[in-house]
PDB file of N, CA and C in Angstrom:
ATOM      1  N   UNK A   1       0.836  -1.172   0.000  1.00  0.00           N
ATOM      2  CA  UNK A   1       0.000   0.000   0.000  1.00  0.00           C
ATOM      3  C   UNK A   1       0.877   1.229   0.000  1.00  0.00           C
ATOM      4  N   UNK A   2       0.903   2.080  -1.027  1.00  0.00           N
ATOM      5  CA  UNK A   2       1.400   2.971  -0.999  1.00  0.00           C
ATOM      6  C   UNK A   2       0.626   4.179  -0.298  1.00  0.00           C
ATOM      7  N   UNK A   3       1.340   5.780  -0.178  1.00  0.00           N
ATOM      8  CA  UNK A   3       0.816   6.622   0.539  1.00  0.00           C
ATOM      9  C   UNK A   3      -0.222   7.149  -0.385  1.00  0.00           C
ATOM     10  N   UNK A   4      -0.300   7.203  -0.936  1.00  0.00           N
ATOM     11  CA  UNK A   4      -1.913   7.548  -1.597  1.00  0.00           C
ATOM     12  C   UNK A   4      -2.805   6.478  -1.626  1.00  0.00           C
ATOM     13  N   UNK A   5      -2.630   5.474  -1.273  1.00  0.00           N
ATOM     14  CA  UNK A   5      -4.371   4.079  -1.494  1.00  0.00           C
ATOM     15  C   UNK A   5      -5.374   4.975  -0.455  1.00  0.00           C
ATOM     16  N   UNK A   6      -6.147   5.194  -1.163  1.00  0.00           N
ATOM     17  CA  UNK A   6      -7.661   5.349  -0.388  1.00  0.00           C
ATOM     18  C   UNK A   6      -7.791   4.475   0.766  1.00  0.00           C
ATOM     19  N   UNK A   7      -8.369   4.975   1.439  1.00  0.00           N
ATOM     20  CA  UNK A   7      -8.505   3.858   2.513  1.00  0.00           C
ATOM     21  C   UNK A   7      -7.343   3.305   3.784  1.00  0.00           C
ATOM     22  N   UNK A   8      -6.280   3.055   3.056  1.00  0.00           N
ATOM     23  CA  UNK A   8      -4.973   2.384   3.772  1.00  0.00           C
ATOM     24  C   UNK A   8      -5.721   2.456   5.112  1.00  0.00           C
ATOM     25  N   UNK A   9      -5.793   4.230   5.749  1.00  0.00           N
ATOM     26  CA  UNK A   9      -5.761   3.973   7.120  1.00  0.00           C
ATOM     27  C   UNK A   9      -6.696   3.114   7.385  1.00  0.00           C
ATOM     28  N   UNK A  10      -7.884   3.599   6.981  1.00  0.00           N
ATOM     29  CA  UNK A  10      -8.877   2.452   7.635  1.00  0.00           C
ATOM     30  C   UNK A  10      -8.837   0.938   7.804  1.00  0.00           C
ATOM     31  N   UNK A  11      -8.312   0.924   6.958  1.00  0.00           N
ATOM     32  CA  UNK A  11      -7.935  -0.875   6.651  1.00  0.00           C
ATOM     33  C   UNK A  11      -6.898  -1.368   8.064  1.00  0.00           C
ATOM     34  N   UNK A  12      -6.182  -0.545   7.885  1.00  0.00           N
ATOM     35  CA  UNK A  12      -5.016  -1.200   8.811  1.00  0.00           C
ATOM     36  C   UNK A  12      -5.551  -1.002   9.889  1.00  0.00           C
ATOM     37  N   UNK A  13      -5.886   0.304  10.550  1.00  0.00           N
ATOM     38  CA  UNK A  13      -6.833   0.664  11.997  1.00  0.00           C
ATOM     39  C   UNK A  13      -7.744  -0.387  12.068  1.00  0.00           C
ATOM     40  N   UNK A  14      -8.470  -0.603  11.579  1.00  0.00           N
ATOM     41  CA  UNK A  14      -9.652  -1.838  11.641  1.00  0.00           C
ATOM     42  C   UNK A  14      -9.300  -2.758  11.797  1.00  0.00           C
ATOM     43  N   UNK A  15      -8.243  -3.235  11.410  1.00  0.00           N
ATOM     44  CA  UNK A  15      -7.444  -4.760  11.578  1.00  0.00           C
ATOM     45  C   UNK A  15      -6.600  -5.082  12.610  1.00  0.00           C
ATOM     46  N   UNK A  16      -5.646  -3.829  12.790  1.00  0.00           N
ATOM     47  CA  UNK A  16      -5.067  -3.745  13.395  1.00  0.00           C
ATOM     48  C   UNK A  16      -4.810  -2.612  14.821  1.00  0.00           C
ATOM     49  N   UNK A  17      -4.614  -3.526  15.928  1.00  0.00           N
ATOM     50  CA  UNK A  17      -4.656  -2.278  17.386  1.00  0.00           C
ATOM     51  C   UNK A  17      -3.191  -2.190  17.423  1.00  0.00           C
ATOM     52  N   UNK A  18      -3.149  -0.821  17.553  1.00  0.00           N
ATOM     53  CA  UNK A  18      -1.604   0.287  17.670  1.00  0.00           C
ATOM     54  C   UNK A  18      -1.475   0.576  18.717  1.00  0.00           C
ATOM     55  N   UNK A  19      -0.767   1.086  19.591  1.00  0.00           N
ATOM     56  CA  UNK A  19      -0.623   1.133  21.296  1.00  0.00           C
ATOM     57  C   UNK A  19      -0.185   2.312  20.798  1.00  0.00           C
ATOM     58  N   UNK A  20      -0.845   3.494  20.762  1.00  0.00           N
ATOM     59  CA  UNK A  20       0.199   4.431  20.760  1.00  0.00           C
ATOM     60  C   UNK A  20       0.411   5.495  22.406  1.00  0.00           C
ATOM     61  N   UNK A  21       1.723   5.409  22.256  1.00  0.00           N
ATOM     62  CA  UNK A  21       2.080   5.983  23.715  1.00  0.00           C
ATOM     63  C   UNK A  21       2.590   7.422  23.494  1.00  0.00           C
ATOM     64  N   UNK A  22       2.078   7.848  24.473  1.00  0.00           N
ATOM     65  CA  UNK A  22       2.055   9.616  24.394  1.00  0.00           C
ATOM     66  C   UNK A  22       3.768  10.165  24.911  1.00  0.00           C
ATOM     67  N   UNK A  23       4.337  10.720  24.178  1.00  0.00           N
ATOM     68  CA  UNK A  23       5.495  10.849  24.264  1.00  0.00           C
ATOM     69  C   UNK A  23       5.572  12.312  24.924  1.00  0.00           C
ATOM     70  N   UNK A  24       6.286  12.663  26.041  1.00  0.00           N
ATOM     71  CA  UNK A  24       6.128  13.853  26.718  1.00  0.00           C
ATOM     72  C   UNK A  24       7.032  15.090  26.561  1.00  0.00           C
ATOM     73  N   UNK A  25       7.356  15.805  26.089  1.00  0.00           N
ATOM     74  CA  UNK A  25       7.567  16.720  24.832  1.00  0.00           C
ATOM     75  C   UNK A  25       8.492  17.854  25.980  1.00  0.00           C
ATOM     76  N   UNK A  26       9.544  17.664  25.146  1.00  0.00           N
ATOM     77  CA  UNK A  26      10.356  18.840  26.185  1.00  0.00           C
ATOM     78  C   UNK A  26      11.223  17.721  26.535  1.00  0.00           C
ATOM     79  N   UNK A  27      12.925  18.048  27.069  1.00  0.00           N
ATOM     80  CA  UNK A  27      13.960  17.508  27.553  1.00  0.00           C
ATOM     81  C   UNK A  27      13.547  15.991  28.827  1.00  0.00           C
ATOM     82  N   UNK A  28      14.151  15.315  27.954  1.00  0.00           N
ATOM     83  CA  UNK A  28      14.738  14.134  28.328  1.00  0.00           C
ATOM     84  C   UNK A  28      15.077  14.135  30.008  1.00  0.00           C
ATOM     85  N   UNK A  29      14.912  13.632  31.009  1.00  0.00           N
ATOM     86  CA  UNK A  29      15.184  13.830  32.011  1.00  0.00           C
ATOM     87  C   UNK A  29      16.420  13.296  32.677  1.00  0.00           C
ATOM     88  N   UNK A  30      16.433  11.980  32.064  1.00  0.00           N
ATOM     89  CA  UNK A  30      17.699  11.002  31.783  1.00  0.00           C
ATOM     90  C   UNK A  30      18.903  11.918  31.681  1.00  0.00           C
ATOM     91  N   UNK A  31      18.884  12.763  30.148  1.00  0.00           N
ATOM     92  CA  UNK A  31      19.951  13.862  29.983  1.00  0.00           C
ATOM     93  C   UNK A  31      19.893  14.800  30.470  1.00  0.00           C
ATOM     94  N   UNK A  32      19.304  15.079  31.332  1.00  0.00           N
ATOM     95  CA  UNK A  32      18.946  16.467  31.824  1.00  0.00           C
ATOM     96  C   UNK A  32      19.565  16.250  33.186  1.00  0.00           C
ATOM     97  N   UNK A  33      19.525  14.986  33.817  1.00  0.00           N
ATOM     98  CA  UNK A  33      20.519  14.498  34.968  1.00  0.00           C
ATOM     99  C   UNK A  33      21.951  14.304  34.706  1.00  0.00           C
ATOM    100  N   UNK A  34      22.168  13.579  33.801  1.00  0.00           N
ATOM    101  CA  UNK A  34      23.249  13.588  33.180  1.00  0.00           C
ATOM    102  C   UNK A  34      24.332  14.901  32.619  1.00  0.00           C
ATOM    103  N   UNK A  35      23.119  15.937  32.029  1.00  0.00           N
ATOM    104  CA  UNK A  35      24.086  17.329  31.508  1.00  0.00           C
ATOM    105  C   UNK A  35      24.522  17.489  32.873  1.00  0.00           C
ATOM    106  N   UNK A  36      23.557  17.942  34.220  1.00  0.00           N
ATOM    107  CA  UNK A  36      24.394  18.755  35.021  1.00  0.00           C
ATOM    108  C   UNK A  36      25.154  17.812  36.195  1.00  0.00           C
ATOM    109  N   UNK A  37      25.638  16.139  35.931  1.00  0.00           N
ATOM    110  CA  UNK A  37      26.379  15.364  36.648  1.00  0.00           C
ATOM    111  C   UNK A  37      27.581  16.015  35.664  1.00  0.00           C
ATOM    112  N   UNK A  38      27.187  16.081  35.069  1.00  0.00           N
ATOM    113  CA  UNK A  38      29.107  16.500  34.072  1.00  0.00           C
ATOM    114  C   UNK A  38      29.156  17.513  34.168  1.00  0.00           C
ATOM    115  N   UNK A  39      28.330  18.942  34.122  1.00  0.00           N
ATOM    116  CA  UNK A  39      28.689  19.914  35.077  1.00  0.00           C
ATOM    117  C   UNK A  39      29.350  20.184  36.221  1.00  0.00           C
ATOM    118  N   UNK A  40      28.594  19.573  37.314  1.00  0.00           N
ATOM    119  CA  UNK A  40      29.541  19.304  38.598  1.00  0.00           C
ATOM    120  C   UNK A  40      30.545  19.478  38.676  1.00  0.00           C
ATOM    121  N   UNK A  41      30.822  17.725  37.527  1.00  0.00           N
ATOM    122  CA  UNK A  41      31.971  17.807  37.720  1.00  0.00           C
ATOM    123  C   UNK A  41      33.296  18.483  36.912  1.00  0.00           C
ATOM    124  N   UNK A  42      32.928  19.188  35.757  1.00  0.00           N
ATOM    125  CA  UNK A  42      33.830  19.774  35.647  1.00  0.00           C
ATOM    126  C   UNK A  42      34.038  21.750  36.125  1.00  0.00           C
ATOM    127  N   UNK A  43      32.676  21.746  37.088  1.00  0.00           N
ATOM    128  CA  UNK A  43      32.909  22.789  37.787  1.00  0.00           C
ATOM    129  C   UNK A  43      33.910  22.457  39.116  1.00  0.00           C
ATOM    130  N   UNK A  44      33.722  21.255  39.538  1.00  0.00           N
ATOM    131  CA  UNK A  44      34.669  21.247  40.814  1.00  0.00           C
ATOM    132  C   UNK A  44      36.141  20.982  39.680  1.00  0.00           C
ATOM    133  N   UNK A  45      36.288  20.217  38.688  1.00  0.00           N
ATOM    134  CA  UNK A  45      37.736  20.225  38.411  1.00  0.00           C
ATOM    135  C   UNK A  45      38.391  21.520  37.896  1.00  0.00           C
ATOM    136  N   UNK A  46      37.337  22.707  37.343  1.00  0.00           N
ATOM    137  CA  UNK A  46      37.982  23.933  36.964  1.00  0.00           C
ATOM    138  C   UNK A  46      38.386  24.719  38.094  1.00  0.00           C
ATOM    139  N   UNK A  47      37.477  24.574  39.383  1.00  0.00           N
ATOM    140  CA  UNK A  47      37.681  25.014  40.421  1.00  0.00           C
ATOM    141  C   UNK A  47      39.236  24.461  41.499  1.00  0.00           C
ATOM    142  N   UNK A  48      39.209  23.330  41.027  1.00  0.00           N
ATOM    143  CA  UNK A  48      40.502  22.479  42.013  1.00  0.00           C
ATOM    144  C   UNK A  48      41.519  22.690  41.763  1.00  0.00           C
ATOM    145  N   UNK A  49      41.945  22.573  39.851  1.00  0.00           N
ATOM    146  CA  UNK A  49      42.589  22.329  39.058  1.00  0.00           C
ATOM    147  C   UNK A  49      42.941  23.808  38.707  1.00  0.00           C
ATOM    148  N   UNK A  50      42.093  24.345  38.250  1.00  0.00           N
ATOM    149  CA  UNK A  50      42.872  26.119  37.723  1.00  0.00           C
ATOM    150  C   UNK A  50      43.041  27.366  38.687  1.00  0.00           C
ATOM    151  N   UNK A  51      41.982  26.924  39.717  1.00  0.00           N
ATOM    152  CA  UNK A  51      42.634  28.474  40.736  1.00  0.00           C
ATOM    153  C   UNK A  51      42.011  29.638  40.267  1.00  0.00           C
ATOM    154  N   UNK A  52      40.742  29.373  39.172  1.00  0.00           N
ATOM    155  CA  UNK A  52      40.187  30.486  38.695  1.00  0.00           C
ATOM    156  C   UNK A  52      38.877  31.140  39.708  1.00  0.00           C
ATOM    157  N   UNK A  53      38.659  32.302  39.572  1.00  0.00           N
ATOM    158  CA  UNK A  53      37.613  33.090  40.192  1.00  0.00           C
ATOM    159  C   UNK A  53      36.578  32.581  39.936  1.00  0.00           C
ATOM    160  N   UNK A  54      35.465  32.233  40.696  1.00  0.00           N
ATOM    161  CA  UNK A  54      33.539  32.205  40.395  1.00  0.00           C
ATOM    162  C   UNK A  54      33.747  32.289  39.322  1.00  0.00           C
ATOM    163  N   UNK A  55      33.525  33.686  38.953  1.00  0.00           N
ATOM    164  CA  UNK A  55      32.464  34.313  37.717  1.00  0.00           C
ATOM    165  C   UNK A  55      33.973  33.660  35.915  1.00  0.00           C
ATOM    166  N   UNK A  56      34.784  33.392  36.901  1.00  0.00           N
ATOM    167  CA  UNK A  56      35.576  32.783  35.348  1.00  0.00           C
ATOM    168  C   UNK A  56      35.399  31.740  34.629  1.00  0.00           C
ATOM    169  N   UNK A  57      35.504  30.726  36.006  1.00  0.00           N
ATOM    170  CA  UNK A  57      34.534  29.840  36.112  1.00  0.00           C
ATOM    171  C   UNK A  57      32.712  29.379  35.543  1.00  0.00           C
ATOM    172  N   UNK A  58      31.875  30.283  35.558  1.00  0.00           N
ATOM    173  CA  UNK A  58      30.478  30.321  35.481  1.00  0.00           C
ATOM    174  C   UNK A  58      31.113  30.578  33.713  1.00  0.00           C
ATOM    175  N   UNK A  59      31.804  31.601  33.116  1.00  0.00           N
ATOM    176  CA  UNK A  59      32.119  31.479  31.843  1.00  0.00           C
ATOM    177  C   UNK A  59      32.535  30.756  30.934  1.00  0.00           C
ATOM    178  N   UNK A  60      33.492  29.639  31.707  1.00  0.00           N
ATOM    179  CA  UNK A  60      34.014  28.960  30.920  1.00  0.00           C
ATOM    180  C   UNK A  60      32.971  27.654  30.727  1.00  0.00           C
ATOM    181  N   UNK A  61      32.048  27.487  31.975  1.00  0.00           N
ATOM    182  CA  UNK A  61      31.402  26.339  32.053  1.00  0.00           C
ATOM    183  C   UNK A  61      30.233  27.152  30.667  1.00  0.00           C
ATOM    184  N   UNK A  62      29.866  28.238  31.067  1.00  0.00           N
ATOM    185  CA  UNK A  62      28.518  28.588  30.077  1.00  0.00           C
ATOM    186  C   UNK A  62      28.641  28.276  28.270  1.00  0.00           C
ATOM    187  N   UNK A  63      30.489  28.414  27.663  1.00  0.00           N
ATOM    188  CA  UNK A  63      30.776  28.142  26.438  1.00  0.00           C
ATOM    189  C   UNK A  63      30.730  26.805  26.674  1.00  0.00           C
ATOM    190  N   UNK A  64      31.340  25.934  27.720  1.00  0.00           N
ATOM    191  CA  UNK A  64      30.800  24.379  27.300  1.00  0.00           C
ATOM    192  C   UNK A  64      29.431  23.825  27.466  1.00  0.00           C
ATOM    193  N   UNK A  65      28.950  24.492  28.211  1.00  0.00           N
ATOM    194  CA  UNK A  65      27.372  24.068  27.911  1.00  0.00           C
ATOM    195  C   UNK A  65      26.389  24.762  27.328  1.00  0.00           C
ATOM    196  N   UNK A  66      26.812  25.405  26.468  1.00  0.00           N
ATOM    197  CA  UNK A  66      25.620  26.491  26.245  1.00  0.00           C
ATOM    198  C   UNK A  66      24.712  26.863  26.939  1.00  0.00           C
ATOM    199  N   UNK A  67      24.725  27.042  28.257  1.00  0.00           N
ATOM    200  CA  UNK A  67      23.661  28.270  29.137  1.00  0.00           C
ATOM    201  C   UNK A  67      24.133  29.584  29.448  1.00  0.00           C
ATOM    202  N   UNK A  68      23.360  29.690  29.951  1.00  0.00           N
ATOM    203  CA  UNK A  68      23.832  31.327  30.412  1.00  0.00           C
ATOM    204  C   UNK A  68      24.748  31.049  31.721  1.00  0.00           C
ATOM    205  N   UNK A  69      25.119  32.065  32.145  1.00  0.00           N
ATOM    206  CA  UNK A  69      25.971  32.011  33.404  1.00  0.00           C
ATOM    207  C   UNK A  69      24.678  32.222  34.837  1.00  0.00           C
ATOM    208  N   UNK A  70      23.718  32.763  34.534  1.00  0.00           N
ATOM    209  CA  UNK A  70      22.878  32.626  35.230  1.00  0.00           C
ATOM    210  C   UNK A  70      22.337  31.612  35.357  1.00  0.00           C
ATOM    211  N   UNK A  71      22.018  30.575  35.373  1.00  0.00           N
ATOM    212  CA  UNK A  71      21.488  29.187  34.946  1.00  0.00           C
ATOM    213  C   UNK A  71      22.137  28.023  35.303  1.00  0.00           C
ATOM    214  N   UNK A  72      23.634  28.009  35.321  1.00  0.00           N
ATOM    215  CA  UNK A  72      24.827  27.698  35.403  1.00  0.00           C
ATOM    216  C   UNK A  72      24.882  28.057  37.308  1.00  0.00           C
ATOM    217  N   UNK A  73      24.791  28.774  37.759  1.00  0.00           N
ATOM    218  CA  UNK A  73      24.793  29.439  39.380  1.00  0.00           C
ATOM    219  C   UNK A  73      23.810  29.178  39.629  1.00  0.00           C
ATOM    220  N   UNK A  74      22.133  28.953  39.222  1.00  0.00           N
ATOM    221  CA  UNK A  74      21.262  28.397  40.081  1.00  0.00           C
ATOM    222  C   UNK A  74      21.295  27.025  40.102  1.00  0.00           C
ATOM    223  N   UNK A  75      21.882  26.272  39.357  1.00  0.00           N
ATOM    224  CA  UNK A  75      22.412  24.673  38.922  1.00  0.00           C
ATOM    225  C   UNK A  75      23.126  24.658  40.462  1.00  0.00           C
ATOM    226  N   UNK A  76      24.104  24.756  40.134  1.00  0.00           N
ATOM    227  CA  UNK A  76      25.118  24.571  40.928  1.00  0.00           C
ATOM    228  C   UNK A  76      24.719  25.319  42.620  1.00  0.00           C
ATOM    229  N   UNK A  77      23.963  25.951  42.991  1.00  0.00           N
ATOM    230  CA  UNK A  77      23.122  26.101  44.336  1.00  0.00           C
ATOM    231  C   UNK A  77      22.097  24.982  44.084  1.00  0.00           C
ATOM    232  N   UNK A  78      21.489  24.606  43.490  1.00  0.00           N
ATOM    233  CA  UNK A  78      20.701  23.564  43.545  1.00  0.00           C
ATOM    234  C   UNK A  78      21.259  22.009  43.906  1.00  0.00           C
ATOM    235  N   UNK A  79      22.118  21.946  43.433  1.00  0.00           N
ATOM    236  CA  UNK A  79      23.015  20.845  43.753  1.00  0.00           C
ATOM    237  C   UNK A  79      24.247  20.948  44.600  1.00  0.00           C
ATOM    238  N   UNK A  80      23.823  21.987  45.488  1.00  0.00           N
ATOM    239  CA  UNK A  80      25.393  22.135  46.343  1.00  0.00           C
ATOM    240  C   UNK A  80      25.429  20.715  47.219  1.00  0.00           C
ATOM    241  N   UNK A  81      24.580  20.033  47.759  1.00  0.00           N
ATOM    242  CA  UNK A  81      25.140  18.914  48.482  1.00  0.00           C
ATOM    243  C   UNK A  81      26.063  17.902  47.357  1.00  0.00           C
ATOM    244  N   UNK A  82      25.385  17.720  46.640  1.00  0.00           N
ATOM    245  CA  UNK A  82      26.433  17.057  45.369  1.00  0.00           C
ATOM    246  C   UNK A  82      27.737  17.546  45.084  1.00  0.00           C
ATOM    247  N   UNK A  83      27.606  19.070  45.596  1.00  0.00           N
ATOM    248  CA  UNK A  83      28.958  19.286  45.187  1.00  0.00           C
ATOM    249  C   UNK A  83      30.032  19.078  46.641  1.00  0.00           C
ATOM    250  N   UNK A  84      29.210  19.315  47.328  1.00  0.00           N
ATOM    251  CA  UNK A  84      29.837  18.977  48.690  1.00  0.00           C
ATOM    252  C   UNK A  84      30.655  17.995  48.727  1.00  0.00           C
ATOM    253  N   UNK A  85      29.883  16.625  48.033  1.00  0.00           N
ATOM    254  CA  UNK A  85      30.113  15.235  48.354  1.00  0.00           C
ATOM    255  C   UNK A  85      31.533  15.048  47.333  1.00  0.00           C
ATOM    256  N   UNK A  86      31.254  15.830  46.050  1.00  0.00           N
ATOM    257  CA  UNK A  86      32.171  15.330  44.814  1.00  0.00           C
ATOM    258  C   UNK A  86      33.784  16.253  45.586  1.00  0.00           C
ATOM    259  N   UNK A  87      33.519  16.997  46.043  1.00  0.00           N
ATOM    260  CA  UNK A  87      35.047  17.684  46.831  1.00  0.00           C
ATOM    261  C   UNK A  87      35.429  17.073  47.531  1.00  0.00           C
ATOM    262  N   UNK A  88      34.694  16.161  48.527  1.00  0.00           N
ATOM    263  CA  UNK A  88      35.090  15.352  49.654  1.00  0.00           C
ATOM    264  C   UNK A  88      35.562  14.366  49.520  1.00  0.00           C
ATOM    265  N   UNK A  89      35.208  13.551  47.785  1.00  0.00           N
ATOM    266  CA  UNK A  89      35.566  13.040  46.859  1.00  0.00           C
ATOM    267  C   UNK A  89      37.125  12.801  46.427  1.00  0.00           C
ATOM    268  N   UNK A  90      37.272  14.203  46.064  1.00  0.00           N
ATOM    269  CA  UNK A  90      38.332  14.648  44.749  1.00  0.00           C
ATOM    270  C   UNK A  90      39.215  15.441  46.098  1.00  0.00           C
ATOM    271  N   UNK A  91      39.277  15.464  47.097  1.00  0.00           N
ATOM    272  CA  UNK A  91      40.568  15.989  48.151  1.00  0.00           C
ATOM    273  C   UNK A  91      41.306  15.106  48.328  1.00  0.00           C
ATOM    274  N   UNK A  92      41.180  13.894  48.611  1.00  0.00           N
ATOM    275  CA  UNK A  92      41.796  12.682  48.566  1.00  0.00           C
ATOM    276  C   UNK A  92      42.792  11.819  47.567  1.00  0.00           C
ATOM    277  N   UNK A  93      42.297  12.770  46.275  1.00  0.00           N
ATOM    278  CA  UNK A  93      42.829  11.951  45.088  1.00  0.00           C
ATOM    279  C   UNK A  93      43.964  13.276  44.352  1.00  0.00           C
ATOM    280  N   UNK A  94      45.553  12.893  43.991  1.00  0.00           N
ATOM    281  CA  UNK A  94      45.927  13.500  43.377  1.00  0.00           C
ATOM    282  C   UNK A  94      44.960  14.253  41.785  1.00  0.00           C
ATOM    283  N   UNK A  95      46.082  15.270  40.915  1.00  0.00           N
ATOM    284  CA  UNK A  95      45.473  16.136  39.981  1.00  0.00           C
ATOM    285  C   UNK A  95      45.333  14.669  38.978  1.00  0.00           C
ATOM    286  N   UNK A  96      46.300  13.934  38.780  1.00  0.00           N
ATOM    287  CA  UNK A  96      46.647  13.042  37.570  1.00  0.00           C
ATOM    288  C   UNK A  96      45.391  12.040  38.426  1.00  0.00           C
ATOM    289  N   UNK A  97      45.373  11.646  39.110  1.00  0.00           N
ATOM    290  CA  UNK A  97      43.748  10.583  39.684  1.00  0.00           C
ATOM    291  C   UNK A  97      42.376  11.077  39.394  1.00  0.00           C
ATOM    292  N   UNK A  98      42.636  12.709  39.852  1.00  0.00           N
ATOM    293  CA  UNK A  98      41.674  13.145  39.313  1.00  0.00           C
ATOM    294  C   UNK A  98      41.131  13.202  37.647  1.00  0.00           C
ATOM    295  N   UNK A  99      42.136  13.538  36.900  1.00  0.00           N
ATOM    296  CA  UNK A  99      41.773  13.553  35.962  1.00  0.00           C
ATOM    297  C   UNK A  99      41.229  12.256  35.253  1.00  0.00           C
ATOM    298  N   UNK A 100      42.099  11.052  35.244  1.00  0.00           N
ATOM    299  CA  UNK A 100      41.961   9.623  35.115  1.00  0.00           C
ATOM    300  C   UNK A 100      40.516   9.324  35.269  1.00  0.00           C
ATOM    301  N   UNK A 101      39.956   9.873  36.334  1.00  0.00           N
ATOM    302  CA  UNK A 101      38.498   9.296  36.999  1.00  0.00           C
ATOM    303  C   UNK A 101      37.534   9.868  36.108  1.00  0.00           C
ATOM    304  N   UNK A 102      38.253  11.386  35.769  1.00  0.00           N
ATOM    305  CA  UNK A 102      36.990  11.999  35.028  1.00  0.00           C
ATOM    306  C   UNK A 102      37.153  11.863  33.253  1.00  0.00           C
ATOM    307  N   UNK A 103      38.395  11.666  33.207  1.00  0.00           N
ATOM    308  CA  UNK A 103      38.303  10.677  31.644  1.00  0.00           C
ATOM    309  C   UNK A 103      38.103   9.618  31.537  1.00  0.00           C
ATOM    310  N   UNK A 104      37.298   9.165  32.234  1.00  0.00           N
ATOM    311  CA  UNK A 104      37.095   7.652  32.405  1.00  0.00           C
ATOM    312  C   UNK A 104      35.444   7.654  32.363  1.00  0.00           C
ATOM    313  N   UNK A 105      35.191   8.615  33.194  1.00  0.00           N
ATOM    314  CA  UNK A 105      33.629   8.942  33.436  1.00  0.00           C
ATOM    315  C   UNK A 105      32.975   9.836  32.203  1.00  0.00           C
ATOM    316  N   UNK A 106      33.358  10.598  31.472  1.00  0.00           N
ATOM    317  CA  UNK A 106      33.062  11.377  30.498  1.00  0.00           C
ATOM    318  C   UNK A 106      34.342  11.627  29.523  1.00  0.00           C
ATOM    319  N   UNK A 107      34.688  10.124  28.403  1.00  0.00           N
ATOM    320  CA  UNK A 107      36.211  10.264  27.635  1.00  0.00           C
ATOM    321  C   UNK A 107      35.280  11.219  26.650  1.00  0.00           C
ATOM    322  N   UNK A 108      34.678  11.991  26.407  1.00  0.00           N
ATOM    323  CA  UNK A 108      34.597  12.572  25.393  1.00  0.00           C
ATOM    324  C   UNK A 108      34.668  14.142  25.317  1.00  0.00           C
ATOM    325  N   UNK A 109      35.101  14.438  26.272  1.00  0.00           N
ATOM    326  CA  UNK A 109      35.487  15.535  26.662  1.00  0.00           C
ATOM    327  C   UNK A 109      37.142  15.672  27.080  1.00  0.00           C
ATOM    328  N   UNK A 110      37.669  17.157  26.776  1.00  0.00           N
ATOM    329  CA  UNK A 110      39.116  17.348  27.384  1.00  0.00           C
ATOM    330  C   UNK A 110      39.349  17.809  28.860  1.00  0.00           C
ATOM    331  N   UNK A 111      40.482  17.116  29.221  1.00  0.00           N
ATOM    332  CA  UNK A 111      40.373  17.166  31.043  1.00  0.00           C
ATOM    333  C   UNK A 111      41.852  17.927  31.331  1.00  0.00           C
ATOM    334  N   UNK A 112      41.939  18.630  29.765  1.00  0.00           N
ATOM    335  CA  UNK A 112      43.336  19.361  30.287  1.00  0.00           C
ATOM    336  C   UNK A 112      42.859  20.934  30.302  1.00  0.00           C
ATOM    337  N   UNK A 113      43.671  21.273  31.103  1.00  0.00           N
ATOM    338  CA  UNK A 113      43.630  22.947  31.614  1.00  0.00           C
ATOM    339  C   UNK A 113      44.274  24.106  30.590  1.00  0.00           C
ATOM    340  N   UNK A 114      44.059  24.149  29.876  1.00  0.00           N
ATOM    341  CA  UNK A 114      44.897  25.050  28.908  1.00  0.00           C
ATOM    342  C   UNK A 114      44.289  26.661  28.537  1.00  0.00           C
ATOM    343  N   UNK A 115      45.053  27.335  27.984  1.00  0.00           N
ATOM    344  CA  UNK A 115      44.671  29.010  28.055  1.00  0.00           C
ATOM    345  C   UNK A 115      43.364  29.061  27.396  1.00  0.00           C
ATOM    346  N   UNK A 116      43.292  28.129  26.308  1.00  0.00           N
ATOM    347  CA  UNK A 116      42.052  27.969  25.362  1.00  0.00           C
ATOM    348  C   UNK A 116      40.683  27.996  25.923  1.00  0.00           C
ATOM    349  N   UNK A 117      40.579  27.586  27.237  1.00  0.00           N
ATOM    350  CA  UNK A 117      39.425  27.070  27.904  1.00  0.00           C
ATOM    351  C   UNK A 117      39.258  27.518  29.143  1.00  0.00           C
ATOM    352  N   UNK A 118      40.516  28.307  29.297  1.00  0.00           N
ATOM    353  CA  UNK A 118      40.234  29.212  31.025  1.00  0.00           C
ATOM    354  C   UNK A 118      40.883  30.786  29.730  1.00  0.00           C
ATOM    355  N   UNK A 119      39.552  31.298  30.231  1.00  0.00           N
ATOM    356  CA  UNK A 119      38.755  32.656  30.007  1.00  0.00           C
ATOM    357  C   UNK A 119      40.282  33.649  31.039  1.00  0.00           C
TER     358      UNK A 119
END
């Protein structure tokens, strides 16, 4: 049956029951946990690792994620116990452990510190 036969739908609807499931429209929640677990953490490693200010910080994270820097600071107050936990974490572990863990956890990203990426 091609897309023009008269009928098609009816035929197949009549014959056949479709389950269709209502798909809920707007961001993924899955990734939406996921974007700001890799946030975190590469806000605590810009923070550990470069020695940069807040607001240099909130910049460099806003070009890797495309948000605003405002958005980026209510994230990161929203999840301050998480961040609590991921420092309490990452004090324990040298820079080279650190990094290891987080190229390990997200290899598709760069875990080096260079002028390119600190603002």
């Amino acid at each position: 049956m091609g897309k023009g036969c008269r009928g098609s739908k009816k035929i197949f609807s009549d014959l056949f029951e479709t389950p269709f499931q209502k798909h809920k429209k707007g961001r993924s929640k899955k990734l939406y946990i996921l974007r700001n677990e890799c946030l975190l953490d590469r806000y605590i490693y810009y923070g550990h690792l470069s020695g940069k200010r807040y607001d240099l910080i909130l910049k460099i994270l806003s070009n890797d994620f495309f948000l605003s820097e405002s958005t980026i600071a209510d994230l990161l107050n929203c999840n301050y116990e998480k961040l609590s936990s991921l420092k309490k974490s990452y004090q324990a572990l040298s820079q080279i452990a650190i990094k290891k863990k987080l190229k390990s956890k997200w290899p598709h990203l760069s875990w080096e510190v260079t002028l390119n990426n600190i603002a």
